[in-house]
PDB file of N, CA and C in Angstrom:
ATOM      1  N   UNK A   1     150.032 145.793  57.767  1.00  0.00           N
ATOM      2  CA  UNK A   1     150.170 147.193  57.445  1.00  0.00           C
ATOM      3  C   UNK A   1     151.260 147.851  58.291  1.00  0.00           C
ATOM      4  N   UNK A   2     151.060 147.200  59.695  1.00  0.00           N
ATOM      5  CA  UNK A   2     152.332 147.985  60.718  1.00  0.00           C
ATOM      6  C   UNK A   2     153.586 147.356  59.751  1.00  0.00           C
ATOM      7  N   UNK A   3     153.971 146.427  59.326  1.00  0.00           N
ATOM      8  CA  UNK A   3     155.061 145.713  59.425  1.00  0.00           C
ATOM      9  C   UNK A   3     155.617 147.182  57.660  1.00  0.00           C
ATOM     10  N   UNK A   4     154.541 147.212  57.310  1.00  0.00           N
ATOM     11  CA  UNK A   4     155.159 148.346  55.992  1.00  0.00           C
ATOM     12  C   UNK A   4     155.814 149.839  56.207  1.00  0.00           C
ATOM     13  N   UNK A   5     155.018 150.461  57.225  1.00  0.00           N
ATOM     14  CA  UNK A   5     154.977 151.536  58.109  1.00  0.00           C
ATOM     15  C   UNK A   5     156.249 151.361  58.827  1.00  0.00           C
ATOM     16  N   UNK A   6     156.917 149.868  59.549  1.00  0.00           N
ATOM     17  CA  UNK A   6     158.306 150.092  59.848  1.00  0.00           C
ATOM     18  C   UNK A   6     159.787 150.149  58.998  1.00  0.00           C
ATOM     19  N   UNK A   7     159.011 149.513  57.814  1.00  0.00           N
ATOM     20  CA  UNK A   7     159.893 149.488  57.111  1.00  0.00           C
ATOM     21  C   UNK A   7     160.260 150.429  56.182  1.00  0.00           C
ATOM     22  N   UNK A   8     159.427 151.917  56.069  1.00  0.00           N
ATOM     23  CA  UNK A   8     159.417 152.925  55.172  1.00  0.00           C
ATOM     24  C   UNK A   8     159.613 154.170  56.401  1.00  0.00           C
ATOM     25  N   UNK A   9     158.726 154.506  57.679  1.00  0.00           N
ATOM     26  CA  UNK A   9     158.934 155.483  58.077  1.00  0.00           C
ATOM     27  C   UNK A   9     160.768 155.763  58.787  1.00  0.00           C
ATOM     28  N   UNK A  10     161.049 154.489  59.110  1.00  0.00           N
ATOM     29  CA  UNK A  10     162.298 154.816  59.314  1.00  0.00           C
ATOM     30  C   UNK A  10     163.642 155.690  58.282  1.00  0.00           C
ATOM     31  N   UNK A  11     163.526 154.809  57.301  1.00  0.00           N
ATOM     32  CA  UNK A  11     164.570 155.438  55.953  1.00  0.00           C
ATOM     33  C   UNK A  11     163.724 156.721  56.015  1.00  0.00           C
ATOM     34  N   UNK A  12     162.592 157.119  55.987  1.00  0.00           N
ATOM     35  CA  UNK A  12     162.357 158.480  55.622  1.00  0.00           C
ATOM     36  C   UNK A  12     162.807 159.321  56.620  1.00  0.00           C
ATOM     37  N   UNK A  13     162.151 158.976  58.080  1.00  0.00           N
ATOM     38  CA  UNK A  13     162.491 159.858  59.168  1.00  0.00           C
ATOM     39  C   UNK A  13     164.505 160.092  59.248  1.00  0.00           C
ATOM     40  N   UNK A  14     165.107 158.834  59.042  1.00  0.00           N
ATOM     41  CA  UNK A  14     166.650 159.013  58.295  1.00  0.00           C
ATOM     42  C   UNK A  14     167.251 160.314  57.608  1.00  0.00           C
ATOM     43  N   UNK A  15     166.529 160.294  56.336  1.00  0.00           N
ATOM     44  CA  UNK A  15     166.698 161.366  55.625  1.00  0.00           C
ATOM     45  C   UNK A  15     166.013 162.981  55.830  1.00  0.00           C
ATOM     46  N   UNK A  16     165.100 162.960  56.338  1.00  0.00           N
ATOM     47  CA  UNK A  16     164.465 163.936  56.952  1.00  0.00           C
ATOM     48  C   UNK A  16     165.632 164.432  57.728  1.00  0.00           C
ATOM     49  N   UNK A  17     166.172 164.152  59.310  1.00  0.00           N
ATOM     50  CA  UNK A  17     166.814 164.859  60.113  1.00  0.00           C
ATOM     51  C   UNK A  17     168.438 164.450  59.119  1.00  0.00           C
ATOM     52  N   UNK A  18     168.493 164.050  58.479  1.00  0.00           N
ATOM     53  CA  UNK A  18     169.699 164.591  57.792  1.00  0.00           C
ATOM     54  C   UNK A  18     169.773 165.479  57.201  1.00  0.00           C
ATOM     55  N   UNK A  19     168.870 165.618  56.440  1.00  0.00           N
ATOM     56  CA  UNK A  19     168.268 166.744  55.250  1.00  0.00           C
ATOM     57  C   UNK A  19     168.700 168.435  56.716  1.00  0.00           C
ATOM     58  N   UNK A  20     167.935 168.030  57.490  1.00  0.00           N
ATOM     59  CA  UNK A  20     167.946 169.403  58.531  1.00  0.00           C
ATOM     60  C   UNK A  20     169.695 169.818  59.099  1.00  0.00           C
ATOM     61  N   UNK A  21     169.970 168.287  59.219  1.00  0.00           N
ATOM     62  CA  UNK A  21     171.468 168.885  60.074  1.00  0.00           C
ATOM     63  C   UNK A  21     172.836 168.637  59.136  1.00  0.00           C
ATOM     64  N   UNK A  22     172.373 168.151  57.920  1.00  0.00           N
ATOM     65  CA  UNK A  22     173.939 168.183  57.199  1.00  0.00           C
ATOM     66  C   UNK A  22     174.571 167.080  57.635  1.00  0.00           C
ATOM     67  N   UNK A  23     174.221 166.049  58.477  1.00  0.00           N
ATOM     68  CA  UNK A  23     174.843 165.326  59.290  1.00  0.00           C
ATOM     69  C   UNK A  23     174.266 163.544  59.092  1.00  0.00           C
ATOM     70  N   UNK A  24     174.563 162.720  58.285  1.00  0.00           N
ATOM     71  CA  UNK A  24     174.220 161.324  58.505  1.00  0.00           C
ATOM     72  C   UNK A  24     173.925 160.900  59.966  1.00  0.00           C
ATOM     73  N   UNK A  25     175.194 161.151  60.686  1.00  0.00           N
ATOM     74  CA  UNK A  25     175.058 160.274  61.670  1.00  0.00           C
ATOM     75  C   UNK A  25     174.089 161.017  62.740  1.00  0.00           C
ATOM     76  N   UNK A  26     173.629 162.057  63.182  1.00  0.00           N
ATOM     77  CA  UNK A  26     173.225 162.565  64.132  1.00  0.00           C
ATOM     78  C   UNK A  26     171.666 162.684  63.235  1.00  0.00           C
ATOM     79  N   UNK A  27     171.265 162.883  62.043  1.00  0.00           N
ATOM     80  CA  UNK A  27     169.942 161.931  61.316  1.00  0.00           C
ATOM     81  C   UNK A  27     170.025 160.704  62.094  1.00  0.00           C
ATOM     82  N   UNK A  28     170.720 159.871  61.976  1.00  0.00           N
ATOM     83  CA  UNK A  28     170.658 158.454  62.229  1.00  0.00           C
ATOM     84  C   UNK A  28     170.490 158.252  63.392  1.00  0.00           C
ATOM     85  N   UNK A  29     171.029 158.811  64.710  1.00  0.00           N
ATOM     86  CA  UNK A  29     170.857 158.943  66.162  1.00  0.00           C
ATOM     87  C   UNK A  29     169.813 159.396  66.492  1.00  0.00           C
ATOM     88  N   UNK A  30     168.893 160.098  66.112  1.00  0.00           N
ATOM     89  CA  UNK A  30     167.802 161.152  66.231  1.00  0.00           C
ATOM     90  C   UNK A  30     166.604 159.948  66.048  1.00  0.00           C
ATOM     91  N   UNK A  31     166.587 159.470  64.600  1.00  0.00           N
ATOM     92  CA  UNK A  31     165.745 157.840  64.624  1.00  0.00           C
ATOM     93  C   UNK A  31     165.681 157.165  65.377  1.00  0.00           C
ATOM     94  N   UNK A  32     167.260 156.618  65.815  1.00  0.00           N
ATOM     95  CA  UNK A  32     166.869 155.480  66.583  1.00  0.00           C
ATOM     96  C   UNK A  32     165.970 155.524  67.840  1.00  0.00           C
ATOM     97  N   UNK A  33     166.809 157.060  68.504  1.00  0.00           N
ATOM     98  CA  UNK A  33     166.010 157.385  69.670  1.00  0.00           C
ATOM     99  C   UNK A  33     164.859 157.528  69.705  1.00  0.00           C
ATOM    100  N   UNK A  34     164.155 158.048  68.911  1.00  0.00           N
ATOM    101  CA  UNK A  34     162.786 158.266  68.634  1.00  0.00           C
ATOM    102  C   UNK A  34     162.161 156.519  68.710  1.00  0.00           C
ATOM    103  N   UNK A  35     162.940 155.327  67.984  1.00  0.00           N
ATOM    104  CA  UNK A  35     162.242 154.389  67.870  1.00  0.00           C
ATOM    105  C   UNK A  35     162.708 153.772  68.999  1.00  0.00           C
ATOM    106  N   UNK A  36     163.716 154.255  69.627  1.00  0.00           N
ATOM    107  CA  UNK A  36     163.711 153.608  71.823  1.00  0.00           C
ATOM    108  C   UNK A  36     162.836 154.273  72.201  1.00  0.00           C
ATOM    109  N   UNK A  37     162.253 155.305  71.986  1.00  0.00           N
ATOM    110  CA  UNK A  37     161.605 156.102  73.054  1.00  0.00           C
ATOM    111  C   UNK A  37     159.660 154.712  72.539  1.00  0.00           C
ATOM    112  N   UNK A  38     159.826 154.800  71.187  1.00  0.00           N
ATOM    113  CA  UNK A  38     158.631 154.410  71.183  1.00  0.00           C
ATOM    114  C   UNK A  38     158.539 152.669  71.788  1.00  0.00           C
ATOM    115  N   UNK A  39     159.731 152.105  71.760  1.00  0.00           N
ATOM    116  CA  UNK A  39     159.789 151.155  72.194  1.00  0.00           C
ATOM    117  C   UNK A  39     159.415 150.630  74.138  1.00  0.00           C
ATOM    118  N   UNK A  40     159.872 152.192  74.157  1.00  0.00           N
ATOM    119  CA  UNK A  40     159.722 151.818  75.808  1.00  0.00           C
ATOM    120  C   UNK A  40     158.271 152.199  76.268  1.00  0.00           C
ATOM    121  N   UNK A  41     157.433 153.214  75.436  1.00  0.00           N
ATOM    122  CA  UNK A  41     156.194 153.415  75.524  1.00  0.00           C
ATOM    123  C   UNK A  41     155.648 152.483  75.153  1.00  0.00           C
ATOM    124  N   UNK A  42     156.052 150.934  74.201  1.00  0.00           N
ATOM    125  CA  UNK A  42     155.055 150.216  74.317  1.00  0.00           C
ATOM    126  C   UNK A  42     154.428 150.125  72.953  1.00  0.00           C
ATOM    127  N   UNK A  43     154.787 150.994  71.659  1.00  0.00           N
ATOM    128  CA  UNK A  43     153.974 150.882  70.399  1.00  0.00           C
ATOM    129  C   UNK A  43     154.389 150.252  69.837  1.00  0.00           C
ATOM    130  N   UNK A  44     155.418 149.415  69.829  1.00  0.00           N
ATOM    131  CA  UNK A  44     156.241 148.590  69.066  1.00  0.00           C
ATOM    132  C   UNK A  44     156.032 147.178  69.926  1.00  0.00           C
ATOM    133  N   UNK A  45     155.477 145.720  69.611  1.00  0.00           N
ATOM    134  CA  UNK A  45     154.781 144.713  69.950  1.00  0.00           C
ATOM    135  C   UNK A  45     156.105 143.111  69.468  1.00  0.00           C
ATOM    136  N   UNK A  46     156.037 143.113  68.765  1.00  0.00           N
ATOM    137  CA  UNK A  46     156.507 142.143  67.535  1.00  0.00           C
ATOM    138  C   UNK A  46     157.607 142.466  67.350  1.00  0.00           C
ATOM    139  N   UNK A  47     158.215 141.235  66.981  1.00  0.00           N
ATOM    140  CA  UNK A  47     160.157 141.118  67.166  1.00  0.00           C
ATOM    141  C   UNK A  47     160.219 141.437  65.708  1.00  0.00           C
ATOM    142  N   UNK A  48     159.266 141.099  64.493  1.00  0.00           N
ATOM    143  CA  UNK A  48     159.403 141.201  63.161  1.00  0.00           C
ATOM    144  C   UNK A  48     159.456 142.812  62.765  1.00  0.00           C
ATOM    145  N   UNK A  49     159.116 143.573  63.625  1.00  0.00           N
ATOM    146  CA  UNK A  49     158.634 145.178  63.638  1.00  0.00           C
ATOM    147  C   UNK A  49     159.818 145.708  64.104  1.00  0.00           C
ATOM    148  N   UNK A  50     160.603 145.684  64.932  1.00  0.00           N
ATOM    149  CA  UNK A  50     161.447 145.537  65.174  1.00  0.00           C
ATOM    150  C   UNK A  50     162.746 145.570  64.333  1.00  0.00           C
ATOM    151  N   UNK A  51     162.574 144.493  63.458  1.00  0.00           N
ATOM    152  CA  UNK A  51     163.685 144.100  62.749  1.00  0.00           C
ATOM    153  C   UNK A  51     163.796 144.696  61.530  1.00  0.00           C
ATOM    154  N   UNK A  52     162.164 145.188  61.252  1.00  0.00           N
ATOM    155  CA  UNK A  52     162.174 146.120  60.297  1.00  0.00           C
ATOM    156  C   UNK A  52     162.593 147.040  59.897  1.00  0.00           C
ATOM    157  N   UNK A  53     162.280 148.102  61.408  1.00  0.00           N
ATOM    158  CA  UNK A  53     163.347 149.108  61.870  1.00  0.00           C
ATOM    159  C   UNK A  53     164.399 149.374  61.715  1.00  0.00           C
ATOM    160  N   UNK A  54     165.067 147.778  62.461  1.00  0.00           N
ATOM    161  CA  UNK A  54     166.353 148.127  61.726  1.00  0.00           C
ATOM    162  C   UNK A  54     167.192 148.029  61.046  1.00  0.00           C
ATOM    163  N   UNK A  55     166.663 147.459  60.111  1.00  0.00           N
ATOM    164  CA  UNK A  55     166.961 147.292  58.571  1.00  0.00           C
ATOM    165  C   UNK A  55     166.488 148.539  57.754  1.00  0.00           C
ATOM    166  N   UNK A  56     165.684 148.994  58.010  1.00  0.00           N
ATOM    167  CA  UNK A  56     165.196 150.289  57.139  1.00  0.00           C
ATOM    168  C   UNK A  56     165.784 151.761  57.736  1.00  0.00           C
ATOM    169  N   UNK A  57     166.240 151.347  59.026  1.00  0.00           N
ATOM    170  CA  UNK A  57     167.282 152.465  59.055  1.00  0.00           C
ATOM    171  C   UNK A  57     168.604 152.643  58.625  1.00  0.00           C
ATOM    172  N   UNK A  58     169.298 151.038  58.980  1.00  0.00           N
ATOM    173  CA  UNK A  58     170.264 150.731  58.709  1.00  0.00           C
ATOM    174  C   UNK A  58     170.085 151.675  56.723  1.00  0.00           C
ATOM    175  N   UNK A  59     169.318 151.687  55.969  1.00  0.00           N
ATOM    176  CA  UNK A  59     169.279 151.596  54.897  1.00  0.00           C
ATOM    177  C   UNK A  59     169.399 152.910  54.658  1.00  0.00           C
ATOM    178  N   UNK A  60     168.601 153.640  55.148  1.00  0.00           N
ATOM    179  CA  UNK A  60     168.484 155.085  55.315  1.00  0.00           C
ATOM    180  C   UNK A  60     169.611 155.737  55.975  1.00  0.00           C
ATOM    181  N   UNK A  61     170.518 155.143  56.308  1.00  0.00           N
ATOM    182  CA  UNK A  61     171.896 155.176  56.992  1.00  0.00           C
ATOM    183  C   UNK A  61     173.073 155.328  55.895  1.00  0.00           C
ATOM    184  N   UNK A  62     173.063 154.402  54.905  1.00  0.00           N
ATOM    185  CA  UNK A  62     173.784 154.185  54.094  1.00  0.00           C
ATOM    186  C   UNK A  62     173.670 155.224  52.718  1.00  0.00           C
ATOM    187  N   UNK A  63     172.188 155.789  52.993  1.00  0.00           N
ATOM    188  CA  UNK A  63     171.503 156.363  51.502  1.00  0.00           C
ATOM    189  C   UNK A  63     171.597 157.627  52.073  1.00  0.00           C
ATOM    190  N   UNK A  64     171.825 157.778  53.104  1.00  0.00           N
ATOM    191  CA  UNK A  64     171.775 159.739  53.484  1.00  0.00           C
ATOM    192  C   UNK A  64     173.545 159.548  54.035  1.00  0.00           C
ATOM    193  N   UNK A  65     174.086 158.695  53.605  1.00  0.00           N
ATOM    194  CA  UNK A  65     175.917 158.784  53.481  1.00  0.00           C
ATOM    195  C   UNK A  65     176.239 159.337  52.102  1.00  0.00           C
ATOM    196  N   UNK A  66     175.638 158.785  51.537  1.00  0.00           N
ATOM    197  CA  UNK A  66     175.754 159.661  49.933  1.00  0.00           C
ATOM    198  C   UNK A  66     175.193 160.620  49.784  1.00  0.00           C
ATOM    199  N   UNK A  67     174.400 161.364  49.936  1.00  0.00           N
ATOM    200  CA  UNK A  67     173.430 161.879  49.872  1.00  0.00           C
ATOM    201  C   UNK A  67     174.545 163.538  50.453  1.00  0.00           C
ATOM    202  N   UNK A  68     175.051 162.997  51.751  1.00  0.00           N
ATOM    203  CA  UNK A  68     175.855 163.721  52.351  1.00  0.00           C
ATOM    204  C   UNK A  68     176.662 164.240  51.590  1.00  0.00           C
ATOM    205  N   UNK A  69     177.400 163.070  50.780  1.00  0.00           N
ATOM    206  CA  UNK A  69     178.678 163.632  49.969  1.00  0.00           C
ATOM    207  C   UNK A  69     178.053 163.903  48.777  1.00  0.00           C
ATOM    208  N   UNK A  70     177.003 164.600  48.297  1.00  0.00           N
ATOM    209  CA  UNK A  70     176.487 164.881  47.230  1.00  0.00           C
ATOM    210  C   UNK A  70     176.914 166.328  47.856  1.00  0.00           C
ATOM    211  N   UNK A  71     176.339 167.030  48.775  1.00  0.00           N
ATOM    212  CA  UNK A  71     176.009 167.950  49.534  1.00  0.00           C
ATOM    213  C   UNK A  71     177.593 168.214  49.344  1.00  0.00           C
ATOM    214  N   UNK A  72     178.552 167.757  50.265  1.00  0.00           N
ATOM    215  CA  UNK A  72     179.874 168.575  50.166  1.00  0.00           C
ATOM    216  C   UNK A  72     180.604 168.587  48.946  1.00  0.00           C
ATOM    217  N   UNK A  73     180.120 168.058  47.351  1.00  0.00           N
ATOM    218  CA  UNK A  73     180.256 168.952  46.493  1.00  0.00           C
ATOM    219  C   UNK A  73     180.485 169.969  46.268  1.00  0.00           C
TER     220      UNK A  73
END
């Protein structure tokens, strides 16, 4: 169940702080940190959880790049 949860809350949390700042990349910075911060607290266990992350950000990276240039339309 964790391993689904990494692979969806990231792309969302992605688009979320993009959605707020107009901004892909500082969405995208805002994630990761959030998923170092949780990393160093310890909620993140498993190298597969991990990798999930960052692949599902990476994804949410690419999908709130368009998303962007929808916006400066």
């Amino acid at each position: 169940m964790w391993f689904l949860v990494a692979l969806i809350v990231p792309f969302l949390l992605v688009l979320l702080f993009t959605r707020v700042t107009y901004n892909h990349y500082v969405g995208t910075l805002l994630t990761v940190a959030l998923l170092v911060a949780s990393y160093v607290k310890g909620y993140t266990n498993e190298l597969h959880e991990v990798l999930a992350d960052i692949a599902s950000t990476t994804a949410g990276f690419l999908y709130a790049e368009k998303m962007v240039k929808k916006f400066k339309k």
